[in-house]
Protein backbone atom coordinates (compact mmCIF):
# COMPACT_ATOMS: atom_id res chain seq x y z
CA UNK A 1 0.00 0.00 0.00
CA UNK A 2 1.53 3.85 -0.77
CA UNK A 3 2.14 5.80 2.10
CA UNK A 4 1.61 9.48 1.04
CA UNK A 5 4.24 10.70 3.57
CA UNK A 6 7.85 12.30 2.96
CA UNK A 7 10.64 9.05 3.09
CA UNK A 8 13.35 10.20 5.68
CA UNK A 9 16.43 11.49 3.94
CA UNK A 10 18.52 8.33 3.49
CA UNK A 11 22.07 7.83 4.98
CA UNK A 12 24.73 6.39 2.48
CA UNK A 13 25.81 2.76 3.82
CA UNK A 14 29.31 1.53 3.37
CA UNK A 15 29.47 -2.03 3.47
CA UNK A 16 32.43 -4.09 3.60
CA UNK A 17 33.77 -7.46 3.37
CA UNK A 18 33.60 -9.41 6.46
CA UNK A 19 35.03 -13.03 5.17
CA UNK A 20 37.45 -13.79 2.74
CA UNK A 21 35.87 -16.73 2.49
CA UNK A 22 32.78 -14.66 0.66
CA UNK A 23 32.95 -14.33 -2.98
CA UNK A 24 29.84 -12.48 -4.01
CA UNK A 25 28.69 -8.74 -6.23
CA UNK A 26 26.68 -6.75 -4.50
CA UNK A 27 24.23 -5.83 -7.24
CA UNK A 28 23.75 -2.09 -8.16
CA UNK A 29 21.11 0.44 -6.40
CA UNK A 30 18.95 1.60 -8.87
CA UNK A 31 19.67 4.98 -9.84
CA UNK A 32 17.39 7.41 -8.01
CA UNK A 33 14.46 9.06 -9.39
CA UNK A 34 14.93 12.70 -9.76
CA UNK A 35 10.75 13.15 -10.03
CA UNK A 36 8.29 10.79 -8.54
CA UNK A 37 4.87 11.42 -9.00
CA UNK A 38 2.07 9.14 -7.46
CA UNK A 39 -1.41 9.11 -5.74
CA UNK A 40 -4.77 7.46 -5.33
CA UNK A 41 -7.86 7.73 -7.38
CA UNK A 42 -11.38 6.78 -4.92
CA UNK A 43 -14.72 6.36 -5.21
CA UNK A 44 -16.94 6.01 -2.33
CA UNK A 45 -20.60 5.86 -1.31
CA UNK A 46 -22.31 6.16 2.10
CA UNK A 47 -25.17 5.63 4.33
CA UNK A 48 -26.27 7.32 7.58
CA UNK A 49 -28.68 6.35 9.68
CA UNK A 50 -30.30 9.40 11.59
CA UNK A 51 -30.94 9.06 15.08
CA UNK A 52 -33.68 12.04 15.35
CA UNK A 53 -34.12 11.18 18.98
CA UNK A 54 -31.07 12.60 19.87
CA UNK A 55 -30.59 15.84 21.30
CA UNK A 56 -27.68 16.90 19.41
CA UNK A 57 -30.05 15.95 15.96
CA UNK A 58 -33.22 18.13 17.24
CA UNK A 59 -30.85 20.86 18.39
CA UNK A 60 -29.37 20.67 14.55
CA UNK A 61 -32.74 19.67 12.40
CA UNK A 62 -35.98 21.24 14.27
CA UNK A 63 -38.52 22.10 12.60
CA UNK A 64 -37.15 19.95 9.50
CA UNK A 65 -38.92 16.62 8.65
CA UNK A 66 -35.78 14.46 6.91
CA UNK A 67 -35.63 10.95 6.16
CA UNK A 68 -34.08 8.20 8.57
CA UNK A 69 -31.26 7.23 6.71
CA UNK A 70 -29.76 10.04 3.83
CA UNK A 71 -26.89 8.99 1.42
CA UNK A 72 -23.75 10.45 0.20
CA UNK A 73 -21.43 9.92 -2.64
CA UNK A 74 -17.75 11.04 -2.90
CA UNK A 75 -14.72 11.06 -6.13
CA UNK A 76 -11.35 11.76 -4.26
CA UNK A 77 -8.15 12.52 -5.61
CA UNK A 78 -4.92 12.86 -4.12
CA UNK A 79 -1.65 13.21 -5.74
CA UNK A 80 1.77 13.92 -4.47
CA UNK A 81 4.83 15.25 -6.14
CA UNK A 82 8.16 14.85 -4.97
CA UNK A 83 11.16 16.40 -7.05
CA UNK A 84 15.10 15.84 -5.23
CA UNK A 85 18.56 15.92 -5.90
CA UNK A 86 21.18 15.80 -4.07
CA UNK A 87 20.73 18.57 -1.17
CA UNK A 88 17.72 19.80 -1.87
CA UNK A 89 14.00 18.51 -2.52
CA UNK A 90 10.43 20.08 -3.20
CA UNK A 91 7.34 18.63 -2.22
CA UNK A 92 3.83 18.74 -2.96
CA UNK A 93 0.59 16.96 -2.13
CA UNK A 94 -2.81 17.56 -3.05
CA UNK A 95 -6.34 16.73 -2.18
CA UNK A 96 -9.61 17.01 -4.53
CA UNK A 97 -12.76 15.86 -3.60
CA UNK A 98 -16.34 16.23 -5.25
CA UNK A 99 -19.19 14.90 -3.08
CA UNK A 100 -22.76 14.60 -3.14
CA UNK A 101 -25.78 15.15 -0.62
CA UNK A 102 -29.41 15.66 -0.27
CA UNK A 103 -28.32 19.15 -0.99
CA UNK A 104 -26.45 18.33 -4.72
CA UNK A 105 -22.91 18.59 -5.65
CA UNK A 106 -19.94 19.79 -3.74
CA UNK A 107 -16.19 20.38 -4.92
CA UNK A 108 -12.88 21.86 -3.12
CA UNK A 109 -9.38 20.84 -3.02
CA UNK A 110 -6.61 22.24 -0.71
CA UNK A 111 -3.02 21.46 -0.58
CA UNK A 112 -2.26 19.27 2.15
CA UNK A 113 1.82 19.66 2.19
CA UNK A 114 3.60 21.92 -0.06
CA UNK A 115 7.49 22.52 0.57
CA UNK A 116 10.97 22.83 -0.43
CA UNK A 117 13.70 21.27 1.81
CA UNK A 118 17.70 21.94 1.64
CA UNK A 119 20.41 19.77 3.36
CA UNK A 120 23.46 21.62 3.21
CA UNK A 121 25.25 19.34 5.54
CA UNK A 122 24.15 15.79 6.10
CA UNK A 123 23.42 16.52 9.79
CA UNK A 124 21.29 20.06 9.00
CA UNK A 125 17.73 20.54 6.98
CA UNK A 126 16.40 23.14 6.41
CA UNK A 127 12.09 23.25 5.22
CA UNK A 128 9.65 26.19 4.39
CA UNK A 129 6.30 25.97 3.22
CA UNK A 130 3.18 23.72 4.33
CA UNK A 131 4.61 21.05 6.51
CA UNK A 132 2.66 18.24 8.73
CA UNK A 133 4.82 17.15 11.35
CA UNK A 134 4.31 14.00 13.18
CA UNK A 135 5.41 15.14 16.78
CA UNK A 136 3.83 12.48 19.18
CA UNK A 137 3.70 8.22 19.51
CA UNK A 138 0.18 7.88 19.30
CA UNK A 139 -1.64 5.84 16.94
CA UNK A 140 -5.38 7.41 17.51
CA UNK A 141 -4.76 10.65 19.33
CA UNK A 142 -1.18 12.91 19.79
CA UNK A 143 -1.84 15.04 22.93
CA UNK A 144 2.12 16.36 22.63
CA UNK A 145 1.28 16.83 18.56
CA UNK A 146 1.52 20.12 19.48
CA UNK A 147 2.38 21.43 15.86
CA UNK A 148 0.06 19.20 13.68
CA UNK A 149 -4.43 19.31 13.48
CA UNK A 150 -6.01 16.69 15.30
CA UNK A 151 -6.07 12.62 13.80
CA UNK A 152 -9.75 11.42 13.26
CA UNK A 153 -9.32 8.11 15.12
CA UNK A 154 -12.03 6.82 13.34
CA UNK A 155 -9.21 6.74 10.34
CA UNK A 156 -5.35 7.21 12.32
CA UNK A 157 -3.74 6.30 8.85
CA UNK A 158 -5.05 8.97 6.87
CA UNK A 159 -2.90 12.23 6.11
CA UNK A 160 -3.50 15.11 7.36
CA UNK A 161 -3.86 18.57 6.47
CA UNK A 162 -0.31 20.83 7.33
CA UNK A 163 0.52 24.38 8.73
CA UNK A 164 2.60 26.84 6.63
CA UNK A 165 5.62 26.81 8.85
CA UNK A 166 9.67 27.41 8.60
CA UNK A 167 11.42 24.52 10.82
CA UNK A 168 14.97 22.60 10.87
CA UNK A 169 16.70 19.70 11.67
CA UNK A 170 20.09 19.35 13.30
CA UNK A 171 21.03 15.70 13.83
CA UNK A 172 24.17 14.20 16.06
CA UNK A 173 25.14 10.67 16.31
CA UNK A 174 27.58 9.19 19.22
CA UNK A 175 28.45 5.77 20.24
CA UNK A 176 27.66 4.59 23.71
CA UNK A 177 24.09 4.27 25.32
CA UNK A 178 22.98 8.19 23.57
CA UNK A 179 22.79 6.98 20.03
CA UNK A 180 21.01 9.59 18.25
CA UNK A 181 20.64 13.64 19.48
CA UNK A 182 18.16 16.19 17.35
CA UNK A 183 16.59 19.93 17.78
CA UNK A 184 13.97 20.84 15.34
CA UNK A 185 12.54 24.43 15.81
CA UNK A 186 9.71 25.57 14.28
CA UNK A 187 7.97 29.10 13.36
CA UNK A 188 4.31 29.45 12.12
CA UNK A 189 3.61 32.77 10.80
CA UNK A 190 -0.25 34.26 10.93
CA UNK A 191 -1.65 35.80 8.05
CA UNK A 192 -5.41 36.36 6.79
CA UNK A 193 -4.52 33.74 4.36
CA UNK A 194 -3.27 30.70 6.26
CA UNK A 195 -2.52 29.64 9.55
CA UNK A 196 -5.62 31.19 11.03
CA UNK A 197 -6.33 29.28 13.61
CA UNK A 198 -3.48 30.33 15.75
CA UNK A 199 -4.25 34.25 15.82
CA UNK A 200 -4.59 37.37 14.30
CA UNK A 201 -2.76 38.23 11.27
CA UNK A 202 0.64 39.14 12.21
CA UNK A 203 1.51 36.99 14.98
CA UNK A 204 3.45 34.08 15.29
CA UNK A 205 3.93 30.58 17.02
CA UNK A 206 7.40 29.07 18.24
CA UNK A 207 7.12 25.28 18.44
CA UNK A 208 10.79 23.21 19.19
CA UNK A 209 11.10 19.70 19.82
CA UNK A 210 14.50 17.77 21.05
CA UNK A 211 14.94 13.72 20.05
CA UNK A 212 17.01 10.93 21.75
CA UNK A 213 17.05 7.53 20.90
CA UNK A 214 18.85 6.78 24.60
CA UNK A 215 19.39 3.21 25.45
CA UNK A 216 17.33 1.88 22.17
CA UNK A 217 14.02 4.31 23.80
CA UNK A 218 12.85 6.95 21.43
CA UNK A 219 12.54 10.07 23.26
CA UNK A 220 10.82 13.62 22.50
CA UNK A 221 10.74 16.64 24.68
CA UNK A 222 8.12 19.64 23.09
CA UNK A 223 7.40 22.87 23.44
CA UNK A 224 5.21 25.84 21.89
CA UNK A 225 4.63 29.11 22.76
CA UNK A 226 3.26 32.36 20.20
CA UNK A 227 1.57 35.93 20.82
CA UNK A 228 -1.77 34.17 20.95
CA UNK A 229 -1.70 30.58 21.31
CA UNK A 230 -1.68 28.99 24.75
CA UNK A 231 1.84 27.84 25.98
CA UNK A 232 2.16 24.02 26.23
CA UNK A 233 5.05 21.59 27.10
CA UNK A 234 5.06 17.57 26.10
CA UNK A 235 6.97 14.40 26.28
CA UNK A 236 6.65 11.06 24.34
CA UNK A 237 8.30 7.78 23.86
CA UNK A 238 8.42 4.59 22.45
CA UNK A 239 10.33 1.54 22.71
CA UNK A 240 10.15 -2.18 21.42
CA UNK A 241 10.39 -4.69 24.29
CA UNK A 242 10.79 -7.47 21.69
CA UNK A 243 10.20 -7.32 17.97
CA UNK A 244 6.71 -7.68 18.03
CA UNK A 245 5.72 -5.61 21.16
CA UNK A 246 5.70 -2.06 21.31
CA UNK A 247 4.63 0.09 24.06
CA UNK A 248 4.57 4.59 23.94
CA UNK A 249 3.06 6.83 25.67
CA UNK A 250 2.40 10.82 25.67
CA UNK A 251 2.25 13.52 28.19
CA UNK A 252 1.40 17.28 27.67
CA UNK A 253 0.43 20.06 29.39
CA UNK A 254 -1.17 23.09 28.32
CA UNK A 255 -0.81 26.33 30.61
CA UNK A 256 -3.81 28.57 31.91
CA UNK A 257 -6.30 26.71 29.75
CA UNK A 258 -9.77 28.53 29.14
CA UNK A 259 -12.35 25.98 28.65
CA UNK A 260 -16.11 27.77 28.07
CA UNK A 261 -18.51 26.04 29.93
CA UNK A 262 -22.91 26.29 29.18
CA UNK A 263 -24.91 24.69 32.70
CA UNK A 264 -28.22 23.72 32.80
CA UNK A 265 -29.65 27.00 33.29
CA UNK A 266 -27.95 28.86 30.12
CA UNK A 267 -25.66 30.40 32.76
CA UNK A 268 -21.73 30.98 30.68
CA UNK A 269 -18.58 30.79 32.40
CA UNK A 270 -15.02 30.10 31.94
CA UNK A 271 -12.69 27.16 33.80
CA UNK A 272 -9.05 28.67 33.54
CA UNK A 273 -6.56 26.19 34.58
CA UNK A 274 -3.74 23.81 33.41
CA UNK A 275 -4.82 20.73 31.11
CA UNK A 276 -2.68 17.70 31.54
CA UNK A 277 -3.21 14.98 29.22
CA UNK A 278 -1.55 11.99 28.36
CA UNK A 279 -1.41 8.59 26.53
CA UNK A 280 -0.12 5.11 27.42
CA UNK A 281 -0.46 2.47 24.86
CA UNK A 282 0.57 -0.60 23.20
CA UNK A 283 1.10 -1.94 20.28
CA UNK A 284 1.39 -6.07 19.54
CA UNK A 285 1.84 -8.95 16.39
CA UNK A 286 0.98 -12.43 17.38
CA UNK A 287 2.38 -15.25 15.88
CA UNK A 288 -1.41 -15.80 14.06
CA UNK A 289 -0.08 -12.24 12.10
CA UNK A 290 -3.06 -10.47 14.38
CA UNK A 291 -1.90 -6.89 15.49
CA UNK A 292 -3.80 -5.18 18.94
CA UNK A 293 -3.43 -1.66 19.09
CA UNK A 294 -4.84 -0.39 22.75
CA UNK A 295 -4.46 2.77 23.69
CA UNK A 296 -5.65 5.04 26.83
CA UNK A 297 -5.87 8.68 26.69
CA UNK A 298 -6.95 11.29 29.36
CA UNK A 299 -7.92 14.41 27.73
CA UNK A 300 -7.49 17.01 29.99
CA UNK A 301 -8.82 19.75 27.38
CA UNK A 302 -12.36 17.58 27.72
CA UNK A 303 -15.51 17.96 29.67
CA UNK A 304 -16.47 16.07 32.78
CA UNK A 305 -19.63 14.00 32.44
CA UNK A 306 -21.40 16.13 34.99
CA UNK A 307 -20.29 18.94 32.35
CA UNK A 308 -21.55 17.81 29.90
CA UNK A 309 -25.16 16.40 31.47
CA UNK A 310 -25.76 20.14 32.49
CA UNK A 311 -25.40 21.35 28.67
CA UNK A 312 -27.20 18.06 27.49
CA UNK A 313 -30.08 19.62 30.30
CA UNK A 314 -29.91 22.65 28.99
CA UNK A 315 -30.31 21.66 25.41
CA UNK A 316 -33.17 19.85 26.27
CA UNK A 317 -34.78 23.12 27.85
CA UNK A 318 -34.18 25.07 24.76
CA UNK A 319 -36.02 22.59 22.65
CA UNK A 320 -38.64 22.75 24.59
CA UNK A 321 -38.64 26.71 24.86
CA UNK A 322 -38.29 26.78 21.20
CA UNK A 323 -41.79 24.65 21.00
CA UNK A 324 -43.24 27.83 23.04
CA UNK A 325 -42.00 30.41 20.55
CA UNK A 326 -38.66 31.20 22.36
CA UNK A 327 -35.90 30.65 20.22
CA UNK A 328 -33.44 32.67 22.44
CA UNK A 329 -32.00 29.49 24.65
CA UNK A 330 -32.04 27.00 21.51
CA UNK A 331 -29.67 29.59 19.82
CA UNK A 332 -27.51 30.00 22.99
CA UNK A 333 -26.92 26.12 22.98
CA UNK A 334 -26.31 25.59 19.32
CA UNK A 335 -23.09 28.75 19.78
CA UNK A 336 -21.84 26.09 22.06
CA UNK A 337 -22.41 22.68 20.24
CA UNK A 338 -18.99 22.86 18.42
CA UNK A 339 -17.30 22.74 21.88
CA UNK A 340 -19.47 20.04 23.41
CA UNK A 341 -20.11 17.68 20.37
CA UNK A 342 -16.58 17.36 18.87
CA UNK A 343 -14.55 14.30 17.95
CA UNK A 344 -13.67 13.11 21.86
CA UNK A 345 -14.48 15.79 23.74
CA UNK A 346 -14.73 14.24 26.78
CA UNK A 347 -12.28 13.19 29.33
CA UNK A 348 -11.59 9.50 28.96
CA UNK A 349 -11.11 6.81 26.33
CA UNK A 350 -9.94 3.62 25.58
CA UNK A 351 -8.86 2.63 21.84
CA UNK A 352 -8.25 -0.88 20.97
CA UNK A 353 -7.94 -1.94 17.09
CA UNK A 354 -7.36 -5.26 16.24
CA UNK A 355 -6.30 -6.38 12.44
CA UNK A 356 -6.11 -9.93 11.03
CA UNK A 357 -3.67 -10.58 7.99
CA UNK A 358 -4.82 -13.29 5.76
CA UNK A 359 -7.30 -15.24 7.88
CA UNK A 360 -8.41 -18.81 6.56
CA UNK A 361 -5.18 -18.42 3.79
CA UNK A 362 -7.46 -15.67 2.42
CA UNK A 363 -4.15 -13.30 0.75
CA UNK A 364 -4.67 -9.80 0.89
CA UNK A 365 -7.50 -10.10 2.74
CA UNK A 366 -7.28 -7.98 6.26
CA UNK A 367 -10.67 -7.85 8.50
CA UNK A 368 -10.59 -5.05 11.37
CA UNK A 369 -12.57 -4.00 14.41
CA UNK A 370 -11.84 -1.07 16.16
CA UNK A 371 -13.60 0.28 19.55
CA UNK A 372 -13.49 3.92 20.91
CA UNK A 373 -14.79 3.64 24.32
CA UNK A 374 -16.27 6.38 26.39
CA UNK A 375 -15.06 5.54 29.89
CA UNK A 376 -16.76 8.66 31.57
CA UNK A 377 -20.20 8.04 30.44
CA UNK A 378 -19.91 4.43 29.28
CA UNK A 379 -20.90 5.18 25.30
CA UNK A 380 -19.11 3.31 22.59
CA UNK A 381 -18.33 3.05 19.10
CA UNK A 382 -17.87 -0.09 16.83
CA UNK A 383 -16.01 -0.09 13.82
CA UNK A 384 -16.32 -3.34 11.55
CA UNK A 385 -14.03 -2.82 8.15
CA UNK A 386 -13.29 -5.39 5.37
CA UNK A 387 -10.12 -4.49 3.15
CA UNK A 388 -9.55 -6.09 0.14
CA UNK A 389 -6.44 -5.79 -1.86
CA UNK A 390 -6.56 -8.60 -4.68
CA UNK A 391 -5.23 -7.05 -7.70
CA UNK A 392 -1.86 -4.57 -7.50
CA UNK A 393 -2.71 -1.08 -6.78
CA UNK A 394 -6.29 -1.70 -5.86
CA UNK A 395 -8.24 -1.74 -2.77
CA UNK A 396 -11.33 -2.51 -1.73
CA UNK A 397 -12.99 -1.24 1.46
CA UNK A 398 -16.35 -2.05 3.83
CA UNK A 399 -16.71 -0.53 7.39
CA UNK A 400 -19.09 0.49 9.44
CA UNK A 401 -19.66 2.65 12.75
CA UNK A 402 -21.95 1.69 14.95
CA UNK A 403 -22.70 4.20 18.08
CA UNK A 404 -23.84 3.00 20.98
CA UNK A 405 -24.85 4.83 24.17
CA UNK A 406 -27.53 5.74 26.66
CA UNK A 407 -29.28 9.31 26.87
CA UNK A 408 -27.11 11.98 27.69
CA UNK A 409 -23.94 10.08 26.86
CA UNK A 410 -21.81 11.29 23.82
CA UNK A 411 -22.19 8.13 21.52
CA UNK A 412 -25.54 7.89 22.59
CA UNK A 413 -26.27 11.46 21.43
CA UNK A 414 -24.96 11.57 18.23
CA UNK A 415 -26.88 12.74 15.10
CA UNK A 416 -26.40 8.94 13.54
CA UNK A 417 -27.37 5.94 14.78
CA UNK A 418 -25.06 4.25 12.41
CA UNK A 419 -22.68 4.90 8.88
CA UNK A 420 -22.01 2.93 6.11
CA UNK A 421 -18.86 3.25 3.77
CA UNK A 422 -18.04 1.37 0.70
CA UNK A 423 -14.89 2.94 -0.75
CA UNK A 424 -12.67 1.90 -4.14
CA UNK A 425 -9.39 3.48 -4.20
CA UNK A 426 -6.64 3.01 -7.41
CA UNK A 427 -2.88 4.28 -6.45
CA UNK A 428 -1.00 4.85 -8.97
């Protein structure tokens, strides 16, 4: 399968003769390519069932009578570029996408990395442009990913949409039990064009991270700081235990935290504090080639579950003032949905994937199920996928969601009951 990411810049290997007693050629390397140009072609289709019993749906759809299930069809495109010689490389990757709704067709595109790197020294890069960097060992979430928008566990492998940044790399190697020694800084300009989301126009972020592979553990210590974006400090690592168990884990904090808060009565305030969160997880192979990915992760950024009962009782007041003729409190709760209703926004989950290569001598055949557990309020989701990869460069995929919860839990209150993807994707 391609991996639309940037390959590491490759260190020359000298190898040598151990044995006189050897008499072999060491075939060639194929000359490299000075252009490489590759991508994926998809076609998908949809299905959502609505759960219009759910808070979250009424606050969203009132007044609207819609069907229980609603369909969507997407034609995605991504293709990336890559152009190097010897110390310096440009890099580009793009993302099209034309989908259609209840509502018709829909079309954008944005460009997801878009760069030019120089290595004037093989222990010094140098990068400008639209960068993702993958600061953090999580597979689902990266609470020290300090520099890089949020995964969608629902799909960790996908790529991600960068920040237009300037960073570097300066890399040391020793002998003894520090191995490997790096600083990358980073700076992320604001402008009314791009990088928005940190501040106004003008401003700027600071973001540096050190590595250490110490005693065969991969270690990261982060930091960020800017004009307007809250200071935070992090700390990963990862290490194999043997060659088929891995265990990381994440820790992050980020300083005088305002988290806007909606109780049952409509009164606003604000919770100012520091948010620690962190990650602890695993990852294993079996000798049946089944791989378990579990993961934990407190979110201290999240609500409580009393927090978020007393906006779920709020919401459920300003449906029922907006039956009266008041529309005041149902307006006052939708300002705040964004905040309540995202991806995870609670405190505490649990991820666990689990992936079977080839079962019953089935090749390129790799079932999945993957589980994002609410441990606050008990509320689930259950992923189901199929992926089918009999013919070179194509790939066939089934899953599912399923959401499963109670009343006033977050699974429980989505807008969909369930979703349905078929997708068909061509690399090339």
């Amino acid at each position: 399968m391609l991996c639309l990411c940037i390959p590491a810049w490759a260190k020359d290997r000298q190898f040598e003769e151990s044995s006189t007693d050897l008499d072999f050629e060491i075939p060639e390397a194929e000359p490299r390519k000075l252009i490489e140009i590759n991508g994926y072609l998809e076609a998908a289709g949809t299905a959502y069932g609505r759960d219009k019993g759910s808070l979250l749906f009424q606050q969203k759809y009132i007044g609207q009578d819609l069907d229980d299930q609603t369909y969507a069809g997407d034609l995605r495109a991504k293709i990336e570029a890559k152009a190097q010689g010897d110390a310096a490389l440009a890099y580009v990757r793009f993302k099209a996408q034309e989908q259609r709704d209840a509502e018709g067709w829909n079309a954008d595109g944005v460009l997801e990395e878009g760069f030019l790197a120089f290595k004037p020294t093989p222990s010094m890069t140098v990068e400008a442009g639209k960068r993702v960097m993958k600061w953090g060992k999580g597979y689902a979430w990266n609470p020290a990913g300090f520099v890089s928008r949020p995964k969608d566990p629902d799909d960790a492998e996908e790529t991600l949409e960068g920040y237009g940044m300037v960073d570097a790399d300066f890399i040391k190697s020793f002998d003894g039990p520090l191995q490997n020694l790096a600083f990358t800084p980073v700076v992320i300009p604001v402008s009314e064009h791009f990088n928005k989301e940190w501040g106004k126009p003008g401003s700027y972020v600071g973001a540096a991270k050190v590595y250490a592979l110490l005693l065969d553990t991969d270690i990261d210590v982060m930091f960020l700081s800017g004009d307007e974006a809250e200071s935070r400090a992090g700390f990963d690592f990862s290490k194999n235990l043997t060659t088929n168990f891995e265990v990381h884990g994440e820790a992050a904090v980020v300083f005088d935290h305002e988290k806007p808060l909606l109780d049952s009565q409509g009164n606003v305030s604000v919770d100012r504090y520091d948010a620690w969160s962190f990650l602890a997880g695993l990852r294993y192979l079996n000798s049946y080639d089944t791989t378990f990915i579990l993961e934990y992760y407190r979110n201290g950024l999240g609500y409580s579950q009393t927090e978020t009962t007393e906006y779920y009782s709020f919401v459920e007041d300003a449906l029922a003032a907006y039956q009266a003729g008041n529309k005041l409190p149902l307006m006052k709760s939708r300002k705040y949905s964004q905040a309540y209703s995202s991806q995870n926004a609670m405190e505490d989950y649990l991820y666990l994937r689990i992936v079977q290569k080839d079962p019953f001598d089935i090749l390129y055949f790799s079932p999945a199920l993957t589980t994002i557990a609410n441990l606050d309020d008990g509320s689930l989701s259950l992923s189901p996928e199929l992926l089918y990869a009999p013919v070179t460069n194509w790939e066939f995929r089934l899953k599912s969601w399923f959401f499963l919860g109670d009343d006033d839990t977050e699974y429980g209150e989505k807008q969909n009951d369930y979703r349905v993807e078929a997708r068909i994707r061509y690399y090339f």
